[in-house]
Protein backbone atom coordinates (compact mmCIF):
# COMPACT_ATOMS: atom_id res chain seq x y z
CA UNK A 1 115.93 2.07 -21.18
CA UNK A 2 116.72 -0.39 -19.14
CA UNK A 3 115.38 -0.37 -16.14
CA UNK A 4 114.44 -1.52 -12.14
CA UNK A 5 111.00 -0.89 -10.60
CA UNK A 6 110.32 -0.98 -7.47
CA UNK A 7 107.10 -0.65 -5.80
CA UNK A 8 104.31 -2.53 -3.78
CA UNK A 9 100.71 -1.45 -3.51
CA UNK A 10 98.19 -0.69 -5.99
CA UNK A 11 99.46 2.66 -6.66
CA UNK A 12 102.49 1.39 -7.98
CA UNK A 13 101.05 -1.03 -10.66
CA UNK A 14 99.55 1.18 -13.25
CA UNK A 15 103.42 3.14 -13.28
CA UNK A 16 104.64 -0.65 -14.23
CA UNK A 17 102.11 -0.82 -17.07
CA UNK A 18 103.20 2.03 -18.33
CA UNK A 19 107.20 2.10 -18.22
CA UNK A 20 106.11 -1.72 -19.96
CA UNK A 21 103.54 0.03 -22.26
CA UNK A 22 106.37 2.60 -23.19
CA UNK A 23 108.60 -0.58 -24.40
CA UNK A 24 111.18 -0.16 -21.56
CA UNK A 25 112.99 -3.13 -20.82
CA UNK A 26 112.15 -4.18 -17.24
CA UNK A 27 115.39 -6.04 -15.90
CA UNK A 28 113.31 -6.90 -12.46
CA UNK A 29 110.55 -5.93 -9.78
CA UNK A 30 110.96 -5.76 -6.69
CA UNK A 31 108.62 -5.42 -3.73
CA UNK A 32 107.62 -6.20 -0.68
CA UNK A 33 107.58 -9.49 0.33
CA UNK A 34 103.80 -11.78 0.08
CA UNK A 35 102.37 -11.55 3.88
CA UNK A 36 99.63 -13.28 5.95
CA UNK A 37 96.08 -11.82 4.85
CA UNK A 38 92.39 -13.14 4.54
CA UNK A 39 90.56 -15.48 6.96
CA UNK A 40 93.29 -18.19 6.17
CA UNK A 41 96.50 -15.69 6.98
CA UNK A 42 97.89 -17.88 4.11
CA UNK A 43 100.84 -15.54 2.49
CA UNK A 44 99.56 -13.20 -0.20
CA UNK A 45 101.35 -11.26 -2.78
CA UNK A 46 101.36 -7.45 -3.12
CA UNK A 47 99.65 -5.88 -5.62
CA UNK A 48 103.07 -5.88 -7.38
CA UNK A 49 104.19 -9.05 -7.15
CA UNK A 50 100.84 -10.02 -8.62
CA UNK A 51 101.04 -7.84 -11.52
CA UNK A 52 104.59 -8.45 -12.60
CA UNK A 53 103.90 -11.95 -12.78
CA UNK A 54 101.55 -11.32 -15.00
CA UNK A 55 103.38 -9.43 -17.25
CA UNK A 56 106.15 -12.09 -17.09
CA UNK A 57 108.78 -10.38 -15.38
CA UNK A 58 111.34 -11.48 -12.52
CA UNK A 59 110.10 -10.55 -9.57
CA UNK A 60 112.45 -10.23 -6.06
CA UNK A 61 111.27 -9.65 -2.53
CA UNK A 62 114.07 -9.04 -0.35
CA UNK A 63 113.35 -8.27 3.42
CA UNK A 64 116.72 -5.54 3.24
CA UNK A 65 118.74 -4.09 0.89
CA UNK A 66 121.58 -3.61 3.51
CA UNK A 67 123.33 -6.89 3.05
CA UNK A 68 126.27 -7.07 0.24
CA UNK A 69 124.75 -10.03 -1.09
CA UNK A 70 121.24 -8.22 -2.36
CA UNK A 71 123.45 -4.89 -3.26
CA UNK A 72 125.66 -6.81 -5.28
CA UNK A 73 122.44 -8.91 -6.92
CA UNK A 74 120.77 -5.25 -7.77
CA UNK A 75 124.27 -3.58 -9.25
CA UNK A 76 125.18 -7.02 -11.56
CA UNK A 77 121.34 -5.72 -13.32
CA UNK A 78 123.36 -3.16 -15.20
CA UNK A 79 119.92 -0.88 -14.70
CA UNK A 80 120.28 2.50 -16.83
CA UNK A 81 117.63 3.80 -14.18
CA UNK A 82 115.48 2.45 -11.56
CA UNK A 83 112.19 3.88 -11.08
CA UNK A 84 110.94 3.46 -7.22
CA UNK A 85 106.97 4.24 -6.01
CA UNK A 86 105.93 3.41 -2.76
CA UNK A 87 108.16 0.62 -2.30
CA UNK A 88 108.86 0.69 1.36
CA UNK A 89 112.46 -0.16 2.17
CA UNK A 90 114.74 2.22 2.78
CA UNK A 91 117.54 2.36 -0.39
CA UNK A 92 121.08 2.29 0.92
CA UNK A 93 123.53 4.15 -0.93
CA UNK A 94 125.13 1.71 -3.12
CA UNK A 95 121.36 0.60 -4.36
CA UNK A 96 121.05 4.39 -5.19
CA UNK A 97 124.58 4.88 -7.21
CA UNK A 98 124.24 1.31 -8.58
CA UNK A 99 121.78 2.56 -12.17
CA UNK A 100 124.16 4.47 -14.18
CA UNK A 101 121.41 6.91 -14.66
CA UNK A 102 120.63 6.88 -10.35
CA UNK A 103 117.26 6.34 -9.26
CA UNK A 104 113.67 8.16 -9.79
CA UNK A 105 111.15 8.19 -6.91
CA UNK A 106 107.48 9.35 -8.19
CA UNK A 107 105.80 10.85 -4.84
CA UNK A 108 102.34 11.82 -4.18
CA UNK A 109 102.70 15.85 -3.40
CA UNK A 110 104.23 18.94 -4.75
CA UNK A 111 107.83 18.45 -2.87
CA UNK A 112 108.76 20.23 -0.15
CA UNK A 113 105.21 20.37 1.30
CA UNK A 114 104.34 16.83 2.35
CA UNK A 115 107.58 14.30 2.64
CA UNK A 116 106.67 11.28 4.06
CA UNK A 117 104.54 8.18 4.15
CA UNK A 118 100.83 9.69 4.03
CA UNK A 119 101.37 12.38 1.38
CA UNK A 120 97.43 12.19 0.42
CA UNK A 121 96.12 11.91 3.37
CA UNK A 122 97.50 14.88 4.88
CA UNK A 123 96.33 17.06 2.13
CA UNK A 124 92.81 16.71 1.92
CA UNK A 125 92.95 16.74 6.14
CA UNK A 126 94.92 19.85 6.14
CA UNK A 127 92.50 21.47 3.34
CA UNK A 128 94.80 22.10 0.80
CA UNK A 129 93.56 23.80 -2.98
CA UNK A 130 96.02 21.51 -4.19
CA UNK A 131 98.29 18.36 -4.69
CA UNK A 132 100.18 17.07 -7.31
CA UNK A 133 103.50 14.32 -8.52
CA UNK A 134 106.79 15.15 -8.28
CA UNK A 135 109.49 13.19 -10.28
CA UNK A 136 112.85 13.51 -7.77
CA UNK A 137 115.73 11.85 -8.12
CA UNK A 138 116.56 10.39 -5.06
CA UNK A 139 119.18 10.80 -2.25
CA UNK A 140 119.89 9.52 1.00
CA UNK A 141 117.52 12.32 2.65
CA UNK A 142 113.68 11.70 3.05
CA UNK A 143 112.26 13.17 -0.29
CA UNK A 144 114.85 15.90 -0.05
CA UNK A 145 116.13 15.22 -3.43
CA UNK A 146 116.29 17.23 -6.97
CA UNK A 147 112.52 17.08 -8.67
CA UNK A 148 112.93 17.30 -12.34
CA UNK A 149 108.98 17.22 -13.44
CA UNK A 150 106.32 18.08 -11.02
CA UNK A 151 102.47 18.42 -12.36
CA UNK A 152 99.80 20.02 -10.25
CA UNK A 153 95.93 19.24 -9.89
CA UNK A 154 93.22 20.71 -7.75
CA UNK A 155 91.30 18.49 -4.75
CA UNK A 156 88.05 18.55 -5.41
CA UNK A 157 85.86 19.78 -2.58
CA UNK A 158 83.92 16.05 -2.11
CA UNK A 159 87.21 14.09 -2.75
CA UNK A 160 88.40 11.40 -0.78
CA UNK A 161 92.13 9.94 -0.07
CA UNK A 162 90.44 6.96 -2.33
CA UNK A 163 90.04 8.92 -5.66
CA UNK A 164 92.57 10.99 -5.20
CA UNK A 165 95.21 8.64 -4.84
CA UNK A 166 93.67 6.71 -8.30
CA UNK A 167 94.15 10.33 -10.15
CA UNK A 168 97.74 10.55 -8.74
CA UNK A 169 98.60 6.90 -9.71
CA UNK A 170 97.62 7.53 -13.34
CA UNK A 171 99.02 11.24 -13.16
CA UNK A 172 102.33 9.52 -11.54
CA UNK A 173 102.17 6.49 -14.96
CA UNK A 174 101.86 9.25 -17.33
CA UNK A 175 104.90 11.71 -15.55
CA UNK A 176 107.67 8.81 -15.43
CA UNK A 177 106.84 7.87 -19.23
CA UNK A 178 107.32 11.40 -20.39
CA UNK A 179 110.10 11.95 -17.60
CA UNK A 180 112.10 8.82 -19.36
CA UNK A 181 111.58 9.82 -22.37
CA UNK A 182 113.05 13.56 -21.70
CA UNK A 183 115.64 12.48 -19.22
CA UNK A 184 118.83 14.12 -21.12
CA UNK A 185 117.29 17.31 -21.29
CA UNK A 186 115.53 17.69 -17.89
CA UNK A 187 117.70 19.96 -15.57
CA UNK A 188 117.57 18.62 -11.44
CA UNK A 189 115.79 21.77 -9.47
CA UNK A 190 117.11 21.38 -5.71
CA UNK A 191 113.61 21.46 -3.24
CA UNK A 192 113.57 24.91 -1.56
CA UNK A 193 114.05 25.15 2.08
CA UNK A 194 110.73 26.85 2.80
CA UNK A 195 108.07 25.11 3.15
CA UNK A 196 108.92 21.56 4.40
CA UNK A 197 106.02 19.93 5.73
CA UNK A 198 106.32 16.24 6.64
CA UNK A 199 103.40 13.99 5.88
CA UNK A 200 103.70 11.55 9.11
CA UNK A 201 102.03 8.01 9.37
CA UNK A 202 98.09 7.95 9.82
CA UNK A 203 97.49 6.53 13.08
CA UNK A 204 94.49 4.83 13.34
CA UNK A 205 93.53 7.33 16.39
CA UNK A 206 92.93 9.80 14.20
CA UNK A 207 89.42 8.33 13.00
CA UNK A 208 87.35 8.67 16.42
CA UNK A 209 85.02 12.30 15.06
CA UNK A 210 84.67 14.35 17.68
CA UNK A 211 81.70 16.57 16.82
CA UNK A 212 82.39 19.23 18.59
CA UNK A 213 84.82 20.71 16.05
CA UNK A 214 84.22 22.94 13.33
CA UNK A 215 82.65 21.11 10.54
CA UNK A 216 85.21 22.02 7.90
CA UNK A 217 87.68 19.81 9.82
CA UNK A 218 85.23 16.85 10.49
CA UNK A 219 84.73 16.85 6.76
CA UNK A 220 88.29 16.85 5.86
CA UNK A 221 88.91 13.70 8.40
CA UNK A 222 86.08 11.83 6.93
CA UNK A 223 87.50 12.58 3.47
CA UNK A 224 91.50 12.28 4.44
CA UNK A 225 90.73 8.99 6.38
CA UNK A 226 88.43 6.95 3.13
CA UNK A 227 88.78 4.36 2.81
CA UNK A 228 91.28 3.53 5.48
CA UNK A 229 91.51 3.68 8.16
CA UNK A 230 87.86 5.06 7.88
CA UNK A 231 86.55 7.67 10.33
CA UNK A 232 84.44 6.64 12.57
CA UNK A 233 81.23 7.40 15.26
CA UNK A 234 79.07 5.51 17.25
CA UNK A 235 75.18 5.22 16.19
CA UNK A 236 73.23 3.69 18.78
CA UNK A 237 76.45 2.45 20.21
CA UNK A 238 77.61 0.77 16.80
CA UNK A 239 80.79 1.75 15.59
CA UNK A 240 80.11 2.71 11.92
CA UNK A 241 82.68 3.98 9.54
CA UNK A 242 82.45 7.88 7.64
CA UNK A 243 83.68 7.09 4.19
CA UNK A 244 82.09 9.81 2.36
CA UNK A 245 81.16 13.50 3.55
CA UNK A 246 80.12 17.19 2.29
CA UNK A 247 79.94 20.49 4.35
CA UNK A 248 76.29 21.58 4.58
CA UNK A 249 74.24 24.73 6.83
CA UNK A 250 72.69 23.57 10.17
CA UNK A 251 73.01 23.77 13.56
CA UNK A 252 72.39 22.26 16.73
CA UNK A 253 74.05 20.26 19.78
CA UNK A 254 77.01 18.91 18.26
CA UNK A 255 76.66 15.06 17.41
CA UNK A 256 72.93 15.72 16.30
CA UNK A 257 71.24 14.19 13.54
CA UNK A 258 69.49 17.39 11.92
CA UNK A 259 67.37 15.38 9.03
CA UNK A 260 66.31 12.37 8.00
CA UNK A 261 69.27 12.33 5.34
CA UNK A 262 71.85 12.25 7.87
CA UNK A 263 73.29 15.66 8.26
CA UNK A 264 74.76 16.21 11.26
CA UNK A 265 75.85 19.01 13.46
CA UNK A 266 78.93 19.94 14.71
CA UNK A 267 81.17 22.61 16.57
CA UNK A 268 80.25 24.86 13.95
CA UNK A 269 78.12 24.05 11.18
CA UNK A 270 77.56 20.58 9.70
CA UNK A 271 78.14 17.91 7.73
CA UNK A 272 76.00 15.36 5.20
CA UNK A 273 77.12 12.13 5.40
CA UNK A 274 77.36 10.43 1.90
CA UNK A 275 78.41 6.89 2.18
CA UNK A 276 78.59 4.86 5.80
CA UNK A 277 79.76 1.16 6.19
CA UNK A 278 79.18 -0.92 9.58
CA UNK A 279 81.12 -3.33 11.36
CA UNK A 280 80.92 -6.26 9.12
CA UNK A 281 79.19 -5.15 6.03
CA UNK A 282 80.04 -3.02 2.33
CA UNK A 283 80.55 0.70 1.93
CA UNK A 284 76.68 2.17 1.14
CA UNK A 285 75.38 5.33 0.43
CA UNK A 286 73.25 7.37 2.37
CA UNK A 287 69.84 6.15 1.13
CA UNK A 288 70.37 2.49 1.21
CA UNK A 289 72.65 2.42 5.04
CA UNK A 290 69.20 4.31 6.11
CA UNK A 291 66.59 1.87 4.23
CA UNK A 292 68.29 -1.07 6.87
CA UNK A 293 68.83 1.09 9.53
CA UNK A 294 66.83 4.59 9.88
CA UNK A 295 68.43 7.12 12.20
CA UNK A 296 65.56 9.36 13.50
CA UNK A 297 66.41 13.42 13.44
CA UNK A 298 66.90 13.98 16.79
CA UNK A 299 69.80 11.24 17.96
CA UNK A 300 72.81 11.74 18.60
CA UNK A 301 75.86 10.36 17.59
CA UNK A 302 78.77 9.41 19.86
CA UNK A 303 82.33 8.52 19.72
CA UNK A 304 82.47 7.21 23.59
C-alpha cells in the first residue's frame, strides 16, 4: 500500500521499520519538527526524522496541519492509508478523509480505558493486570474511534513505563503489519461507552513519594514514573530519582530505611528500591548507588 506515517518519538520508529520491512511504499514522514536540546540547544531531530532519513524517505515537519496549503500538500500524496503513532498534532478533518483508505492510529491501551497522552503511565500507576494496542481508525474524537485489531499482554509485577512501552512499540510494529495486510476483511468495532478512562498528561508533580501511603501505590509511582519524569525523595537532603522498585514485608515510621539494601517503609508496608540515579549522574542499581553512597538502616528519607 501506499502509504503516510506519521509519528515522532522512539516509539514510533520500530512501526516505520516495519510498514518499510513489509515492502509498503512510504509516500512521506512526517513529524514533529527538530527542537533545541543538549548543552548547545542547537536544533535536534526527533527520533523520526532521524530514522526516516536513514531509510531515505521524504521527511516533512509542519508546525499545523490547519492551513490549506499543508492539507492540500498531504491530499496531492494520493496515500491509500496513513498510519499515525504518537505524532502529536491534532489531524483536521480533511487530513483524516484525504487517504482513500482514512487513517490508522496504533495507541498504547486496550480502548476505551485509557484515551489520552500517557496511556502507559497510567496503567502501571493505577495497577492494572493488563494493557495492550489497539488499531482504531481515527475520527475527529480523542481515541473515540472504531478499533479493528486490539492484542492484550499482562504488566509484569516489577515493570516499569520504560519496558513496557519497548514491548508495546514492537507489539504496536507487528499489529499494523498484520492489520495492513488484513485490512479488506477486518470489520470496524465502535468503542463501548463503559468504561472510558482518560489517560491525562504526567505532571511532573506527581514524582515527589510521599511515604506515608500504602506501599502498593509508592511502588506503582516509582514504576509508572521510570524513566521520566522519575520519582523522586530526598536522601540526606539530595534529591535522588526512584527508577526501579518491588513491594517487600516491613514496617516502621514511614520514610525509614529498614536494611542495608534499601527497603524502605511506608504507610503500609514497604518497598525495595532497585535502581536509584542522583542529580547529575547514570541510572544504578541498588548495590553499586550504595558502594558510593551507603545509607545506614535507620535514616530517613524525605521529600521536603
Amino acid at each position: 500500500m501506499r502509504v503516510v506515517f506519521m509519528g515522532t518519538p522512539d516509539f514510533s520508529v520500530p512501526v516505520l521499520d516495519a510498514l518499510v520491512e513489509a515492502g509498503h511504499d512510504i509516500a512521506a514522514v512526517y513529524c514533529q519538527p527538530p527542537r533545541p536540546a543538549g548543552r548547545g540547544k542547537k536544533d535536534r531531530p526527533t527520533p523520526v526524522h532521524a530514522r526516516a532519513e536513514a531509510l531515505g524517505l521524504p521527511v516533512r515537519h509542519p508546525v499545523s496541519l490547519k492551513s490549506p496549503e499543508q492539507q492540500e500538500a498531504f491530499a496531492a500524496l494520493n496515500a491509500d492509508l496513513a498510519v499515525v503513532v504518537a505524532y502529536g498534532l491534532l489531524l483536521p478533518q480533511p487530513i483524516l478523509d484525504a487517504p482513500a483508505n482514512g487513517c490508522l492510529n496504533i495507541h498504547a491501551s486496550l480502548l476505551p480505558r485509557w484515551r489520552g497522552a500517557a496511556p502507559i503511565h497510567r496503567a502501571i500507576m493505577s495497577g492494572d493486570a493488563e494493557t495492550g494496542i489497539c488499531i482504531m481508525q481515527m475520527e475527529a474524537g480523542l481515541d473515540t474511534g472504531p478499533v479493528l485489531l486490539r492484542q492484550a499482554t499482562d504488566i509484569g509485577p516489577e515493570e516499569t513505563t520504560a519496558q513496557l512501552h519497548d514491548r508495546l512499540s514492537q507489539m504496536g510494529a507487528d499489529l499494523i503489519v498484520e492489520a495492513l495486510r488484513r485490512l479488506p476483511d477486518l470489520t470496524p468495532e465502535p468503542q463501548p461507552e463503559d468504561g472510558v478512562t482518560y489517560a491525562s498528561k504526567i505532571d511532573k508533580a506527581e514524582a515527589q513519594v510521599d511515604w506515608t501511603r500504602p506501599a502498593v501505590e509508592i511502588d506503582r509511582q516509582i514504576r509508572g514514573l521510570s524513566p521520566f519524569p522519575g520519582a523522586w525523595t530526598k536522601i540526606g537532603g539530595e534529591r535522588v530519582k526512584l527508577l526501579a522498585s518491588k513491594q517487600a514485608d516491613g514496617q516502621g515510621m514511614p520514610g525509614t530505611v529498614l536494611n542495608g539494601t534499601l527497603r524502605v517503609a511506608c504507610g503500609t508496608g514497604a518497598v525495595d528500591l532497585l535502581r536509584l540515579q542522583r542529580a547529575g549522574k547514570g541510572a544504578q542499581d541498588t548495590e553499586t548507588f550504595l558502594r558510593g553512597w551507603p545509607v545506614a538502616a535507620g535514616t530517613c528519607l524525605s521529600s521536603e
